[in-house]
PDB file of N, CA and C in Angstrom:
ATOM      1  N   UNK A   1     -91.464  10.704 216.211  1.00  0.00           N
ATOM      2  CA  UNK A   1     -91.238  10.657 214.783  1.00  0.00           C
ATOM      3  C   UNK A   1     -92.555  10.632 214.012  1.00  0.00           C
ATOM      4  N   UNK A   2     -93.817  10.173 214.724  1.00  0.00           N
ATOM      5  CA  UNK A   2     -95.000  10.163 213.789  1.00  0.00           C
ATOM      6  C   UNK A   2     -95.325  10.980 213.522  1.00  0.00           C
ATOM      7  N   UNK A   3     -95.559  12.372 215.239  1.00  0.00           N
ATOM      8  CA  UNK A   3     -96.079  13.829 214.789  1.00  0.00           C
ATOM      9  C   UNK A   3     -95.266  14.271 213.448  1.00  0.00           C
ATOM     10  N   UNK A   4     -93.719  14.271 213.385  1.00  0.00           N
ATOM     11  CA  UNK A   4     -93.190  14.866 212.572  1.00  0.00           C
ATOM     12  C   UNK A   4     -93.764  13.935 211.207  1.00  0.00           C
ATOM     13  N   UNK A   5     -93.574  13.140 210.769  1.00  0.00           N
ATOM     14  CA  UNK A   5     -93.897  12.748 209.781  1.00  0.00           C
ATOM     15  C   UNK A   5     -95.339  12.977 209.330  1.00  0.00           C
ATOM     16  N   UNK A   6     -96.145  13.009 210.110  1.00  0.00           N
ATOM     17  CA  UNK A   6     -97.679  13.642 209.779  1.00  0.00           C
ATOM     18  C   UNK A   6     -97.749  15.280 209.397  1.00  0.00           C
ATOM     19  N   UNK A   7     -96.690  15.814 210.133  1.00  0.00           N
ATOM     20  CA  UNK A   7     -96.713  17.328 209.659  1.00  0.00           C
ATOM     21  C   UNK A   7     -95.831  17.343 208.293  1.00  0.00           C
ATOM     22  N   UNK A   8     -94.691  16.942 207.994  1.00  0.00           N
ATOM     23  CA  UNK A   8     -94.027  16.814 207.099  1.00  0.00           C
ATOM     24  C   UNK A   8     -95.184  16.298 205.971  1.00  0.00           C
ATOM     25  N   UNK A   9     -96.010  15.431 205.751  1.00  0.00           N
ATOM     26  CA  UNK A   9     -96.867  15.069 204.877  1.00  0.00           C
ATOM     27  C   UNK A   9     -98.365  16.301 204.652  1.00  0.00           C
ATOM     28  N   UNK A  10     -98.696  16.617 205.702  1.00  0.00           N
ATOM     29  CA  UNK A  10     -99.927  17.865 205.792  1.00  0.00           C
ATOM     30  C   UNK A  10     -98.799  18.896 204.892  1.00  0.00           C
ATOM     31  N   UNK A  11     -98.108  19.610 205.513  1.00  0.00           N
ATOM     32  CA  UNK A  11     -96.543  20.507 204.531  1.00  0.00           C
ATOM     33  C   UNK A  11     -96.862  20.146 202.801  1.00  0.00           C
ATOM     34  N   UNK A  12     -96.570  19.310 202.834  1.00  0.00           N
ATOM     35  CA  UNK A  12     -96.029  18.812 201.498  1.00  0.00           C
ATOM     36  C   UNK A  12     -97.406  18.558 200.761  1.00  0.00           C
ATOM     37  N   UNK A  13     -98.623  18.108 201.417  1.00  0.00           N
ATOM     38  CA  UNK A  13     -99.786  17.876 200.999  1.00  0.00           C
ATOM     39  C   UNK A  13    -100.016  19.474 200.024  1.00  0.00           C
ATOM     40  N   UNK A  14    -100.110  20.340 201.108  1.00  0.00           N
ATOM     41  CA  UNK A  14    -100.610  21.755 200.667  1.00  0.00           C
ATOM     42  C   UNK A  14     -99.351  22.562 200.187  1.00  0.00           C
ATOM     43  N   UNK A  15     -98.027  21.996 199.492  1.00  0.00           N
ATOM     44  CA  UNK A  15     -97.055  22.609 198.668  1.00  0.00           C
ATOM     45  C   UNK A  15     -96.449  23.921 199.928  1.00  0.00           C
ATOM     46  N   UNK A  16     -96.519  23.983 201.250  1.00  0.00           N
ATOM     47  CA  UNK A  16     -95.696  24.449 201.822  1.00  0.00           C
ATOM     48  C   UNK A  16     -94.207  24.410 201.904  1.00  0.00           C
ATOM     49  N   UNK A  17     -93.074  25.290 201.476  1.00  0.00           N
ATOM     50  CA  UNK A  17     -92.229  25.177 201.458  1.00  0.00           C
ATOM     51  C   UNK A  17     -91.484  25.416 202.698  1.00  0.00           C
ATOM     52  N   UNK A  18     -90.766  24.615 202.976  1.00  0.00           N
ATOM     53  CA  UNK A  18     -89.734  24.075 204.299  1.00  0.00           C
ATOM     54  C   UNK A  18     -88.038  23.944 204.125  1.00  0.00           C
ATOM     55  N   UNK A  19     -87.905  25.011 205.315  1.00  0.00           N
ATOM     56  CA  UNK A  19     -86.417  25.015 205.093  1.00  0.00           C
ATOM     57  C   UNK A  19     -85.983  23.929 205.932  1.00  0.00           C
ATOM     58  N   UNK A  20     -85.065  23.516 205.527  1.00  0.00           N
ATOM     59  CA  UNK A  20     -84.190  22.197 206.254  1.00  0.00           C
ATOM     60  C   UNK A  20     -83.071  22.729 207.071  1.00  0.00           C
ATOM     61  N   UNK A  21     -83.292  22.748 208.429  1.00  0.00           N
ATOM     62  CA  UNK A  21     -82.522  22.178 209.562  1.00  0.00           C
ATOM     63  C   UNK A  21     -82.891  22.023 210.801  1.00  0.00           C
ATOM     64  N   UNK A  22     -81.343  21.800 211.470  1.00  0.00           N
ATOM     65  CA  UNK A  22     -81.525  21.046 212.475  1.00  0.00           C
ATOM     66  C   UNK A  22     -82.168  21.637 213.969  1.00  0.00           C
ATOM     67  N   UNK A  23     -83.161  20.582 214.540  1.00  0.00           N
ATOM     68  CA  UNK A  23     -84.389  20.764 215.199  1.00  0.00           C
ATOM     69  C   UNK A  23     -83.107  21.705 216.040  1.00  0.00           C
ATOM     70  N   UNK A  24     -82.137  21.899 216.608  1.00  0.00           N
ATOM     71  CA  UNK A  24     -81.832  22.926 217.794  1.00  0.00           C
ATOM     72  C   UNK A  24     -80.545  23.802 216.744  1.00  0.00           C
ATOM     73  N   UNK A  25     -81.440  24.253 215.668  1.00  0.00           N
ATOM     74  CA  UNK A  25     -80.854  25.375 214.896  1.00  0.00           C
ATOM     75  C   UNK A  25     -80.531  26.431 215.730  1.00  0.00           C
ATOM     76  N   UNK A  26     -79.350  27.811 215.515  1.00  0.00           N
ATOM     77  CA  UNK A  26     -79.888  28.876 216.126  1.00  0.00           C
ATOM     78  C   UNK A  26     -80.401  29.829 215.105  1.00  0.00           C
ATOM     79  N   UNK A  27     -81.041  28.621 214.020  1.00  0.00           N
ATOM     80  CA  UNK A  27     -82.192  29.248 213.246  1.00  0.00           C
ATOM     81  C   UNK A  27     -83.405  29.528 213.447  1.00  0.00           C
ATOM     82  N   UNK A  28     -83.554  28.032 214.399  1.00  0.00           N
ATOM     83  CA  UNK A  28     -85.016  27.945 214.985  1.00  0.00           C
ATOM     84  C   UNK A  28     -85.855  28.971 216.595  1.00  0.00           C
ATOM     85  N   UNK A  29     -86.613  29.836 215.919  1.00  0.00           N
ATOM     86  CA  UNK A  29     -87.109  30.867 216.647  1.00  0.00           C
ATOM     87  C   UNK A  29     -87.441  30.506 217.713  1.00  0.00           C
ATOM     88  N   UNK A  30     -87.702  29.074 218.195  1.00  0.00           N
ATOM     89  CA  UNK A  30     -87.694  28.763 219.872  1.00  0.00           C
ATOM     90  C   UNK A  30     -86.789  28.386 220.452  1.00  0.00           C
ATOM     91  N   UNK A  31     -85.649  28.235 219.770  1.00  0.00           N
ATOM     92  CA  UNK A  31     -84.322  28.046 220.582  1.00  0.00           C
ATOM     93  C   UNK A  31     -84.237  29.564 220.760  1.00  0.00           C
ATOM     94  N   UNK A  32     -84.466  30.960 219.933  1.00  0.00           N
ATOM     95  CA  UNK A  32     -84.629  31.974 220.237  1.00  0.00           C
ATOM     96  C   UNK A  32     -84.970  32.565 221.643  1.00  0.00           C
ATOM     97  N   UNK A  33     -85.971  32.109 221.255  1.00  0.00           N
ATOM     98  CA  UNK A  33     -87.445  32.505 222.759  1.00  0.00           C
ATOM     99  C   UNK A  33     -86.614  31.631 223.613  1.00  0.00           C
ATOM    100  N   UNK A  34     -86.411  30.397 223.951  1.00  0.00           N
ATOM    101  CA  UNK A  34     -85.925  30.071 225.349  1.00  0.00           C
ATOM    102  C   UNK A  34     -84.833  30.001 225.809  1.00  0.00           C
ATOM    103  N   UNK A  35     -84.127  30.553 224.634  1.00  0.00           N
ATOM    104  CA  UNK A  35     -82.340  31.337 225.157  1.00  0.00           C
ATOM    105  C   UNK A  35     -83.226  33.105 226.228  1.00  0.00           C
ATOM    106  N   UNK A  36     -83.825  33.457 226.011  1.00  0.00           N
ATOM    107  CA  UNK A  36     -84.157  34.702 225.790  1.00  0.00           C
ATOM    108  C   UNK A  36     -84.732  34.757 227.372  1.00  0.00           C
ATOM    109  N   UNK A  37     -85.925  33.600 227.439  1.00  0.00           N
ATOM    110  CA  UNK A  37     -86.273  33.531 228.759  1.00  0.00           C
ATOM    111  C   UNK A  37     -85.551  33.090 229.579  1.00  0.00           C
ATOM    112  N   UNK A  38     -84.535  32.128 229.427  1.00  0.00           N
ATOM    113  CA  UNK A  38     -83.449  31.918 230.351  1.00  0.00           C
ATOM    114  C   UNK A  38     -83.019  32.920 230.903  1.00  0.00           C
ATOM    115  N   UNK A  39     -82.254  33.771 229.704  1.00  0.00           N
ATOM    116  CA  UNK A  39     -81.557  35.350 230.137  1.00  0.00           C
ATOM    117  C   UNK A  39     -82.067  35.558 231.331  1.00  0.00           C
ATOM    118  N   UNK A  40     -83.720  35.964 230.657  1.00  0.00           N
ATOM    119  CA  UNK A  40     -84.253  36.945 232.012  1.00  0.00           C
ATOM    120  C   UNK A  40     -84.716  36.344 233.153  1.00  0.00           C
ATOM    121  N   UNK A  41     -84.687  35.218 233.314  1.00  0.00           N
ATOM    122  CA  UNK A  41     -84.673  34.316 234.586  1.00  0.00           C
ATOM    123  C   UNK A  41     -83.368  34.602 235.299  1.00  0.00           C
ATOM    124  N   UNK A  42     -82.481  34.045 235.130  1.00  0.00           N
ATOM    125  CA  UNK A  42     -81.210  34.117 235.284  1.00  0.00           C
ATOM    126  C   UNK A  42     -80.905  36.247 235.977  1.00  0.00           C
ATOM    127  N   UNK A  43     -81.320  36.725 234.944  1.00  0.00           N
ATOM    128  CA  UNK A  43     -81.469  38.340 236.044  1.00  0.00           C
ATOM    129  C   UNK A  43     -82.121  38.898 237.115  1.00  0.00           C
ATOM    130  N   UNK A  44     -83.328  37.656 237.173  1.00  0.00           N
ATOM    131  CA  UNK A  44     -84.155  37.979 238.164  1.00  0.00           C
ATOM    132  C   UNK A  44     -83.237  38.113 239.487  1.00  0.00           C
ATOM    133  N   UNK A  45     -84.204  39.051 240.519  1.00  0.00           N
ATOM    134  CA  UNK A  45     -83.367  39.644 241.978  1.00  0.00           C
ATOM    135  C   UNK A  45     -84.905  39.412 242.713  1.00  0.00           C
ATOM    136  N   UNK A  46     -84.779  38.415 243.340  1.00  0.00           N
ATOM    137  CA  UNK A  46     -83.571  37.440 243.744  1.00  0.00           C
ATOM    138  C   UNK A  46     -83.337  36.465 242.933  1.00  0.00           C
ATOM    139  N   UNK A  47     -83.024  35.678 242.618  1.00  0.00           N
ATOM    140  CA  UNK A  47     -82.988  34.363 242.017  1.00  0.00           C
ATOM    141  C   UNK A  47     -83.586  33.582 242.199  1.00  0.00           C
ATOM    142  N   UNK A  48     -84.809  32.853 241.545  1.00  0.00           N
ATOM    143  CA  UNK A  48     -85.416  31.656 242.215  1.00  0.00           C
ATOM    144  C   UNK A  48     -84.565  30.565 242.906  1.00  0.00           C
ATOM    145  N   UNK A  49     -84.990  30.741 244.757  1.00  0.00           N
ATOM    146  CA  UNK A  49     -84.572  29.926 244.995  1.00  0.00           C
ATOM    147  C   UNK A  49     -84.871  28.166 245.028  1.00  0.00           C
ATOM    148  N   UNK A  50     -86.355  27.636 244.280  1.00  0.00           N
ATOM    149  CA  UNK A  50     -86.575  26.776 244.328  1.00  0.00           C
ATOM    150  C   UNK A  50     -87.439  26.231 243.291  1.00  0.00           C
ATOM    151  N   UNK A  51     -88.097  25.123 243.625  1.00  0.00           N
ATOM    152  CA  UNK A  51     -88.608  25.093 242.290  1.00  0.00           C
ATOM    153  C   UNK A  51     -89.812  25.845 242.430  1.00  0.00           C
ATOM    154  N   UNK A  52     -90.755  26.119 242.891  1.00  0.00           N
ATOM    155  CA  UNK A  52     -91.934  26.914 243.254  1.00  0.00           C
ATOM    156  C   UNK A  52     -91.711  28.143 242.564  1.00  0.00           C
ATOM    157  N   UNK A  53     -90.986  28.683 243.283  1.00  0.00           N
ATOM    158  CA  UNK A  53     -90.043  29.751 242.765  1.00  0.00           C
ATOM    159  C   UNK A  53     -89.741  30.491 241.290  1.00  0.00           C
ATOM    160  N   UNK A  54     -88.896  29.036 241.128  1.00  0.00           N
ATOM    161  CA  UNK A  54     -88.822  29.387 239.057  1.00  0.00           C
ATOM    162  C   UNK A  54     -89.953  29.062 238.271  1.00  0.00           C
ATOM    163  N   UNK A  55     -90.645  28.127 239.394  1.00  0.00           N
ATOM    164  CA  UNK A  55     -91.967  28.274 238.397  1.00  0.00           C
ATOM    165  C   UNK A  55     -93.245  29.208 238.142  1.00  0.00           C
ATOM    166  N   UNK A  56     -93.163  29.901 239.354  1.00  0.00           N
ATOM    167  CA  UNK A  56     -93.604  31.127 239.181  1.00  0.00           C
ATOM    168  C   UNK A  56     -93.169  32.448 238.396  1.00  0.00           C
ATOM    169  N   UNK A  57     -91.846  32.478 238.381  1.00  0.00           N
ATOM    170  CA  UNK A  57     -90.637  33.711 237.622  1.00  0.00           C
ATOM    171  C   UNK A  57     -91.051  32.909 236.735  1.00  0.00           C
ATOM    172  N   UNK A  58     -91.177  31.410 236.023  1.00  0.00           N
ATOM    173  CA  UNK A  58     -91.159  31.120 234.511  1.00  0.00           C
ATOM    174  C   UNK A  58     -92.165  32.054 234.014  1.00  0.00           C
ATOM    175  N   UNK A  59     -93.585  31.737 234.836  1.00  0.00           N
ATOM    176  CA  UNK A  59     -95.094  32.201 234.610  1.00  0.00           C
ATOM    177  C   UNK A  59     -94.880  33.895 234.525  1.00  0.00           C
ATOM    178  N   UNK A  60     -94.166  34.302 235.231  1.00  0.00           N
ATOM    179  CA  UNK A  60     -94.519  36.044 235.289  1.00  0.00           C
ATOM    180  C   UNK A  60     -93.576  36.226 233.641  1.00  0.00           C
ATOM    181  N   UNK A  61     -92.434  35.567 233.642  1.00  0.00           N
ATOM    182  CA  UNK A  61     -91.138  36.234 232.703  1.00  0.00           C
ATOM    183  C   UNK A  61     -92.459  35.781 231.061  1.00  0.00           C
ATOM    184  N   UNK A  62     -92.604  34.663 231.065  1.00  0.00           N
ATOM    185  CA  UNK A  62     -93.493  34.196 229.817  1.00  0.00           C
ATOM    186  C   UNK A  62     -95.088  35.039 229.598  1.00  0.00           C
ATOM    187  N   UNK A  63     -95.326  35.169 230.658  1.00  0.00           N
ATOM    188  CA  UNK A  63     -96.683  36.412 230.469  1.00  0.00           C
ATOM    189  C   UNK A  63     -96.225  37.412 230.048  1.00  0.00           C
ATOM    190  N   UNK A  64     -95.011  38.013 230.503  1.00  0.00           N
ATOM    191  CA  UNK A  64     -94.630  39.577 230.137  1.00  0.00           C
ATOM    192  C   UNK A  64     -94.061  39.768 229.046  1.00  0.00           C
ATOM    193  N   UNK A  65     -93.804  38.702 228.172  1.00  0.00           N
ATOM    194  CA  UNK A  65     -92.592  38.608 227.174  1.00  0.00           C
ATOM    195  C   UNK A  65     -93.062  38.616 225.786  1.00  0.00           C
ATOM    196  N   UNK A  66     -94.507  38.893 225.427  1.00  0.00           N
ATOM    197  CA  UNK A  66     -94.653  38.349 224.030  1.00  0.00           C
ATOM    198  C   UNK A  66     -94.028  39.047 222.905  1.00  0.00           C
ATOM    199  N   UNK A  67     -93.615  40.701 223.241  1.00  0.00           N
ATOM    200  CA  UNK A  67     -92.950  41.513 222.492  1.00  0.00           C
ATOM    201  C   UNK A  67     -91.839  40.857 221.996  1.00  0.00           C
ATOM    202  N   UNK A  68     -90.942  40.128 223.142  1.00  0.00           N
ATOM    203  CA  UNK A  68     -89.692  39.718 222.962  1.00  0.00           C
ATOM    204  C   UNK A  68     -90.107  38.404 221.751  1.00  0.00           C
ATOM    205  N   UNK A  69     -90.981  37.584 221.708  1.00  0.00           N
ATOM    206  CA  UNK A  69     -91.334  36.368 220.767  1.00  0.00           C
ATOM    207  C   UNK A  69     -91.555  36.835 219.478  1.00  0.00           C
ATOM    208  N   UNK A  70     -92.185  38.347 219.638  1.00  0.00           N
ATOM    209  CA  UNK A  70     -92.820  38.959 217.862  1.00  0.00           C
ATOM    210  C   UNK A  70     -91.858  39.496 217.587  1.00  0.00           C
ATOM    211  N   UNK A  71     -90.478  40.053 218.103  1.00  0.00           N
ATOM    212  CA  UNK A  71     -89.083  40.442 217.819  1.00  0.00           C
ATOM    213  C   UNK A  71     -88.563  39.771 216.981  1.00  0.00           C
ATOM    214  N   UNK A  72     -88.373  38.387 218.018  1.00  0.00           N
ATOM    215  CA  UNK A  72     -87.342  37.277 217.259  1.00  0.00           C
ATOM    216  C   UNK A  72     -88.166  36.993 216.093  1.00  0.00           C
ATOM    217  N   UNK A  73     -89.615  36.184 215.759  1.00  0.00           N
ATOM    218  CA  UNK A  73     -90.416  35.724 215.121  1.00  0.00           C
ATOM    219  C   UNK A  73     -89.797  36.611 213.507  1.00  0.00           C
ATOM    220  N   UNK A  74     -90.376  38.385 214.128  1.00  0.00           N
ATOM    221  CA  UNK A  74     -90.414  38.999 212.664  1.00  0.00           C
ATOM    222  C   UNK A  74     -89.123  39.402 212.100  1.00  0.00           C
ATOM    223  N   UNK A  75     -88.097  38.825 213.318  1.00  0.00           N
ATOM    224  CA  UNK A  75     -86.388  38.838 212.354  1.00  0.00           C
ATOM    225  C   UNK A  75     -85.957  37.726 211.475  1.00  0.00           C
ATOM    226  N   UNK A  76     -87.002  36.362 211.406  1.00  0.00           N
ATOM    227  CA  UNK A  76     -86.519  35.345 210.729  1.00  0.00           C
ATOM    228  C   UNK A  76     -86.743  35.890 209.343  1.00  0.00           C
ATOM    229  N   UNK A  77     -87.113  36.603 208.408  1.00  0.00           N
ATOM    230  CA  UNK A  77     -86.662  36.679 207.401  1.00  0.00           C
ATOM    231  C   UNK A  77     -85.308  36.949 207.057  1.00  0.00           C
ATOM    232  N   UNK A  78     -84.922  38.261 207.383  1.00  0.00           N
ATOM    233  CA  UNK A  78     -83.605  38.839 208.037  1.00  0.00           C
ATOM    234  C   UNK A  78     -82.367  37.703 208.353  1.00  0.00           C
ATOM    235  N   UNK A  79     -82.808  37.010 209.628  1.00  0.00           N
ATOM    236  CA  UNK A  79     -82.043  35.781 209.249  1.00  0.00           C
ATOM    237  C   UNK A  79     -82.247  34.845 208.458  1.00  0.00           C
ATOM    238  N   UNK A  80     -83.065  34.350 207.740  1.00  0.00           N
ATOM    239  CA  UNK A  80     -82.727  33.658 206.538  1.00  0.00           C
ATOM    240  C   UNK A  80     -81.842  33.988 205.643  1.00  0.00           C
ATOM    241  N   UNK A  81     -82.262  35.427 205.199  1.00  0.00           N
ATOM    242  CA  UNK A  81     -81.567  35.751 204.066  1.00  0.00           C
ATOM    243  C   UNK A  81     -79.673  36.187 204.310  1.00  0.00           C
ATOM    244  N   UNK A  82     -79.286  36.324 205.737  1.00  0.00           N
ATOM    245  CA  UNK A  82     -78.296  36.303 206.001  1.00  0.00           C
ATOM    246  C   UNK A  82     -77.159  35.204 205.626  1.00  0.00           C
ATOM    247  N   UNK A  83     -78.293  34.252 206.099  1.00  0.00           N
ATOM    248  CA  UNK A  83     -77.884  32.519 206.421  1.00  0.00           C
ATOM    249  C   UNK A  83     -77.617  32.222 204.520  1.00  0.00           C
ATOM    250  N   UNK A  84     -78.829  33.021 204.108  1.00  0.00           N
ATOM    251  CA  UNK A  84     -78.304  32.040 202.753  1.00  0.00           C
ATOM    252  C   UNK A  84     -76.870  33.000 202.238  1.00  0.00           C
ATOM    253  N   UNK A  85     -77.057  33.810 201.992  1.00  0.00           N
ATOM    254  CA  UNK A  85     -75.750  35.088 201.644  1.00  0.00           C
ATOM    255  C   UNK A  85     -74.698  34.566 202.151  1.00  0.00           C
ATOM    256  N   UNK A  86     -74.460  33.999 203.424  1.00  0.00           N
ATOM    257  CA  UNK A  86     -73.054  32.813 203.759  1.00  0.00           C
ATOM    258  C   UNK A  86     -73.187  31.843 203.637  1.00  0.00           C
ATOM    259  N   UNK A  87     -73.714  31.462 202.832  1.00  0.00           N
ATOM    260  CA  UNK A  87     -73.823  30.216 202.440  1.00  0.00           C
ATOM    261  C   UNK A  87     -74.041  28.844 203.288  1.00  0.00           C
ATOM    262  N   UNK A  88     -74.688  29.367 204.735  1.00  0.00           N
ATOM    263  CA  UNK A  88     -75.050  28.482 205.797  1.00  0.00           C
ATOM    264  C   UNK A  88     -73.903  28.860 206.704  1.00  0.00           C
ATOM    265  N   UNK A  89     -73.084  29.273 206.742  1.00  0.00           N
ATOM    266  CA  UNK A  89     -72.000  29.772 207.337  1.00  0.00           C
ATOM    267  C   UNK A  89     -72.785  30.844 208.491  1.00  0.00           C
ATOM    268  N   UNK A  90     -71.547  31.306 208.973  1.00  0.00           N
ATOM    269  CA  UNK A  90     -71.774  32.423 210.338  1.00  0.00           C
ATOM    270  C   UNK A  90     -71.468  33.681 210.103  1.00  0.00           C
TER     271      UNK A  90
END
């Protein structure tokens, strides 16, 4: 709660405007990204069988992926303006 409250005050210090919600929005662009890397974990052939394993497929899938992060990243306007047009709705 401190980090957040120290960023919330730096924000507000320099008149940054902040949309309000909740930390596991499927607004928020890293619930994005790690729905996304799941996916492609989850397709990998073979499947990590262990932990060694997925932690290596984490390392290769997250090196190869930044396209997929500047995707989601440069659609949050797009979804904002969706989100507000329904009025927070779906």
């Amino acid at each position: 709660k401190a980090n957040k409250r120290i960023w919330t005050q730096f924000l507000e210090a320099d008149n940054v405007p902040v949309l309000a919600w909740p930390a596991y929005s499927d607004m928020s662009p890293m619930e994005h990204v790690w729905d996304a890397l799941d996916r492609r974990l989850r397709q990998r052939v073979p499947v990590p069988a262990n932990i060694q394993h997925l932690h290596t497929a984490n390392e290769e899938e997250r090196t190869n992926s930044p396209q997929v992060t500047v995707n989601l990243l440069s659609s949050m306007r797009r979804r904002c303006v969706e989100l507000r047009e329904a009025n927070g709705g779906h």
